[in-house]
Protein backbone atom coordinates (compact mmCIF):
# COMPACT_ATOMS: atom_id res chain seq x y z
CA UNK A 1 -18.59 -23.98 6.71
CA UNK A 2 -18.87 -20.71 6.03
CA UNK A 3 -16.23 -18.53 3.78
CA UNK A 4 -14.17 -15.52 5.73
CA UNK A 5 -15.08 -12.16 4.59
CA UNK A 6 -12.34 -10.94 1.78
CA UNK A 7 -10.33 -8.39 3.80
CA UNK A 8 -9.82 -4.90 2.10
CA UNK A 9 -7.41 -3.04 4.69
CA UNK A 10 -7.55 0.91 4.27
CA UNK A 11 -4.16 2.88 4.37
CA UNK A 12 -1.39 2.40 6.80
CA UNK A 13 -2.45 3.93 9.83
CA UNK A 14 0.24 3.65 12.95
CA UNK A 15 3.73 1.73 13.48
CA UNK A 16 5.03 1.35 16.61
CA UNK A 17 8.91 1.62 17.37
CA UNK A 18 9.87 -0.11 21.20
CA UNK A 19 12.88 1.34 22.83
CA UNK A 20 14.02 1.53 26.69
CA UNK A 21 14.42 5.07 26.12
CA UNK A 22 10.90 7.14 24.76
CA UNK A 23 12.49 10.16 26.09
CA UNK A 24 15.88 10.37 24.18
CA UNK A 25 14.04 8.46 21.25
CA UNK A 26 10.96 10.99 20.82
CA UNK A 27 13.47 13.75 21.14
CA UNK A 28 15.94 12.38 18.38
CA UNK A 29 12.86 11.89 16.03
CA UNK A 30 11.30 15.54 16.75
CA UNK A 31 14.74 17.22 16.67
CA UNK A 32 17.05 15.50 14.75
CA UNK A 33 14.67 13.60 11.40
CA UNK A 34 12.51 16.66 12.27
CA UNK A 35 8.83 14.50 12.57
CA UNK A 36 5.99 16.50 13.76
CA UNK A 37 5.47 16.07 17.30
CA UNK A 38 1.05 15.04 17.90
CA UNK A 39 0.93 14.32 21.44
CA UNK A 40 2.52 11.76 24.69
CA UNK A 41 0.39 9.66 26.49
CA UNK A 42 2.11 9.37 29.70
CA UNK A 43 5.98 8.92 29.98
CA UNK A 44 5.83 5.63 27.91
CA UNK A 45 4.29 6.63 24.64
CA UNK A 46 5.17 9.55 22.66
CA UNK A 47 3.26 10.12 18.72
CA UNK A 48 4.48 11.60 15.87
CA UNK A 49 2.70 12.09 11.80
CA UNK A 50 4.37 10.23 9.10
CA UNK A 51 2.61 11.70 6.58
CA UNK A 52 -0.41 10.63 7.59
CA UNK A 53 0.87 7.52 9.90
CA UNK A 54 1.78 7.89 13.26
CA UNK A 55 4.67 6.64 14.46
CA UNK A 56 4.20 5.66 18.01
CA UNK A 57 7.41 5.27 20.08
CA UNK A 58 7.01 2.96 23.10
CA UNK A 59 8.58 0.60 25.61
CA UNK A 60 8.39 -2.48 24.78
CA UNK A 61 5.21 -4.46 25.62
CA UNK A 62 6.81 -7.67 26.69
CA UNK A 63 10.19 -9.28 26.51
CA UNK A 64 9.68 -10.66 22.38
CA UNK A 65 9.14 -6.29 21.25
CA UNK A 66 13.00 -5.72 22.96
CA UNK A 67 14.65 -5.92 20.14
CA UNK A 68 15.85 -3.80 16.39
CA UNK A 69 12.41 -2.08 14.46
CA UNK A 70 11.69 -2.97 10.93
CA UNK A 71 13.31 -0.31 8.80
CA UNK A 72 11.22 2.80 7.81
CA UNK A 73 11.57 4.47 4.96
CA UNK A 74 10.59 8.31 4.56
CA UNK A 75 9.97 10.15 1.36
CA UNK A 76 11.47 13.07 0.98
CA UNK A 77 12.07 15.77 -2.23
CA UNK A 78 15.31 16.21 -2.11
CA UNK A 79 17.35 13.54 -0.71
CA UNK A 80 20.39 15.07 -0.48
CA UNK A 81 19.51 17.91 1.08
CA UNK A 82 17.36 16.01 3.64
CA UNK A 83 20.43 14.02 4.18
CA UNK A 84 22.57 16.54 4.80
CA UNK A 85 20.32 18.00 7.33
CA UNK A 86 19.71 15.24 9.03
CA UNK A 87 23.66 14.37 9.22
CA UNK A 88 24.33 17.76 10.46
CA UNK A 89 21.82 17.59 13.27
CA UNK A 90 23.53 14.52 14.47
CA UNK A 91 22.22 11.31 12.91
CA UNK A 92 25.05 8.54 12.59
CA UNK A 93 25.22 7.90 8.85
CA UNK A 94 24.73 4.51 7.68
CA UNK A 95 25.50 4.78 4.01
CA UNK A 96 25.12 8.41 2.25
CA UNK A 97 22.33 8.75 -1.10
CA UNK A 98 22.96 6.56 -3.92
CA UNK A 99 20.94 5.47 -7.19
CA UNK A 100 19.23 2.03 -5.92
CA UNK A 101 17.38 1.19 -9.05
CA UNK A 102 16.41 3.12 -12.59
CA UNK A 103 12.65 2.47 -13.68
CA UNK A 104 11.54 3.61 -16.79
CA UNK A 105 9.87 7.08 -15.53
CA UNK A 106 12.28 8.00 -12.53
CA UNK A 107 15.03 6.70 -10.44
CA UNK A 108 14.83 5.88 -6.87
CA UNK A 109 17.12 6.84 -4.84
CA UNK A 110 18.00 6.14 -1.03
CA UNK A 111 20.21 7.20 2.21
CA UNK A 112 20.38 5.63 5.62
CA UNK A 113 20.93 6.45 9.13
CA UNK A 114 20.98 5.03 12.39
CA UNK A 115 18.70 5.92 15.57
CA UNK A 116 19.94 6.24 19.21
CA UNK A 117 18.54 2.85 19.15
CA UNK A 118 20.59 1.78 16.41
CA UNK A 119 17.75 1.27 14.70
CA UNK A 120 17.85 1.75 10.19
CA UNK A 121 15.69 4.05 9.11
CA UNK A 122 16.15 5.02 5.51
CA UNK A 123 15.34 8.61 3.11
CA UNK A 124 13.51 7.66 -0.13
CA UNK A 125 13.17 10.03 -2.97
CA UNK A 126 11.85 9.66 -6.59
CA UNK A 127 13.69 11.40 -8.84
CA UNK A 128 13.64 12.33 -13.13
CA UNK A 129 15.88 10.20 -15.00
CA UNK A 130 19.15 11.66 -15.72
CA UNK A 131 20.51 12.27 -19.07
């Protein structure tokens, strides 16, 4: 029998997010987070950059994708500013920036919203080490 190739995946390339709604979604994501809007295909797909990754927000492809996304997390520079965009555009606030864990070179911090969806998605941001 012969052995499987070792599998060395390259960088995160796409994530899909299902909703009933691409319309009010896409919108929410473009206006409200503030993603950068790449293109729709159709009235069913719409594609936004994640740094890199695209984000592609679709109905769902059969009956087991109608249900809540995996949580994304975005980095950001300055969380609470971010945050307090974000909040003021309209995002329902899940829980507002705290310190989630100190490492030896910087603490990470993290806030969380919820989508029209009511899906998580959460703000990540590295920051110094306080005093």
């Amino acid at each position: 029998m012969d052995a499987l190739p070792i599998l060395r995946p390259g960088a995160l390339m796409q994530v899909a997010l299902a909703t009933k709604g691409v319309a009010v979604l896409a919108k929410f994501y473009r206006d409200v987070v503030g993603l950068k809007h790449l293109f729709d295909a159709g009235p069913e797909l719409s594609f936004f950059d994640i740094g890199g990754v695209r984000l592609m927000i679709c109905a769902p492809s059969a009956p087991e994708f109608d249900h809540a996304a995996s949580v994304l997390y975005y980095r950001v520079t300055d969380l609470d500013g971010t945050h307090s965009a974000i909040k003021a555009r309209g995002a329902r606030e899940e829980r507002p920036p705290q310190l989630i864990a100190k490492m030896p070179d910087h603490e990470l911090w993290a806030s969380f919203f919820r989508d029209p969806d009511n899906n998580l998605f959460g703000l990540m941001c590295e920051k110094p080490p306080s005093a």
